[in-house]
Protein backbone atom coordinates (compact mmCIF):
# COMPACT_ATOMS: atom_id res chain seq x y z
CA UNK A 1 -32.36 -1.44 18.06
CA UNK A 2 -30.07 -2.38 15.48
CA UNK A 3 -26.49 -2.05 16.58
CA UNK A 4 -23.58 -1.14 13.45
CA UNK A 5 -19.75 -1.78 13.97
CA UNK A 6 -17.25 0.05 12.66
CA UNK A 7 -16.03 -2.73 10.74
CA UNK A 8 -19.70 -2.56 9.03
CA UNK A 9 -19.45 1.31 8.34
CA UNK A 10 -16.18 0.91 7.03
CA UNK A 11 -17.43 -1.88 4.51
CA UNK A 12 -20.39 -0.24 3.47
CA UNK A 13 -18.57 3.03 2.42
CA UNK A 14 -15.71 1.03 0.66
CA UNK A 15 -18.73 -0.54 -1.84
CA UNK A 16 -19.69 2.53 -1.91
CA UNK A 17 -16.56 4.47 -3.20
CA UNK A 18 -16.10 1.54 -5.14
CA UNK A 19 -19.35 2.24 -7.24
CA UNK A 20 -17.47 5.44 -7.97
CA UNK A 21 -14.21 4.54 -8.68
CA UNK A 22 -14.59 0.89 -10.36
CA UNK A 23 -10.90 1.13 -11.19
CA UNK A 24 -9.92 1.28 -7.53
CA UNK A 25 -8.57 -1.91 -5.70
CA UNK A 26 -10.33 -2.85 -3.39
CA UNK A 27 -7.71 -3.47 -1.11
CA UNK A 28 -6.77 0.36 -1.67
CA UNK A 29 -10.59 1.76 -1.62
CA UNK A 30 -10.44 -0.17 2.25
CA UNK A 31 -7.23 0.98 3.51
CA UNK A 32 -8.23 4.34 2.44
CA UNK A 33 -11.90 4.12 3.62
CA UNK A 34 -10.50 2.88 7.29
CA UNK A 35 -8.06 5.53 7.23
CA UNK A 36 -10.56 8.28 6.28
CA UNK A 37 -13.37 6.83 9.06
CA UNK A 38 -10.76 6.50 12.15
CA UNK A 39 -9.25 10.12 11.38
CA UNK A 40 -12.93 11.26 11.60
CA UNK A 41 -13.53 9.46 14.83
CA UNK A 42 -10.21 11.10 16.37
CA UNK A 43 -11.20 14.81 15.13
CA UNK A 44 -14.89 13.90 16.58
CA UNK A 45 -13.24 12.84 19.87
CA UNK A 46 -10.65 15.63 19.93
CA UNK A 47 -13.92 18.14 19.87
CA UNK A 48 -15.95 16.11 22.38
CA UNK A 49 -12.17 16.18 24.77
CA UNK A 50 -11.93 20.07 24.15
CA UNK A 51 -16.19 21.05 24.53
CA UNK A 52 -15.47 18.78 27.68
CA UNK A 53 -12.38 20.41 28.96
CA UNK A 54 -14.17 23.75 28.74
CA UNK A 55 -16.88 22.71 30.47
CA UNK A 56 -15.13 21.86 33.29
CA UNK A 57 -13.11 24.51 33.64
């Protein structure tokens, strides 16, 4: 089983906006890139806290 950190996610989808936006820094194509993945993972976790939450109730 291959095992992929965040840090590897966030990486591959920085090269990857990078492909389509070669004028982008990278430094800005990363910060944006993190800041776009970790918002995901809270809206994912917010739904997994509410589906939970209602569950239980």
């Amino acid at each position: 089983m291959t095992t992929t950190t965040n840090d590897d996610n966030i990486t591959a989808w920085t090269e990857r906006l990078l492909v389509e936006a070669p004028d982008l820094a990278p430094e800005q194509a990363r910060f944006f890139v993190h800041e776009l993945y970790f918002a995901a993972q809270r809206a994912v976790d917010k739904e997994l806290w509410e589906a939970n939450f209602v569950r239980d109730e």
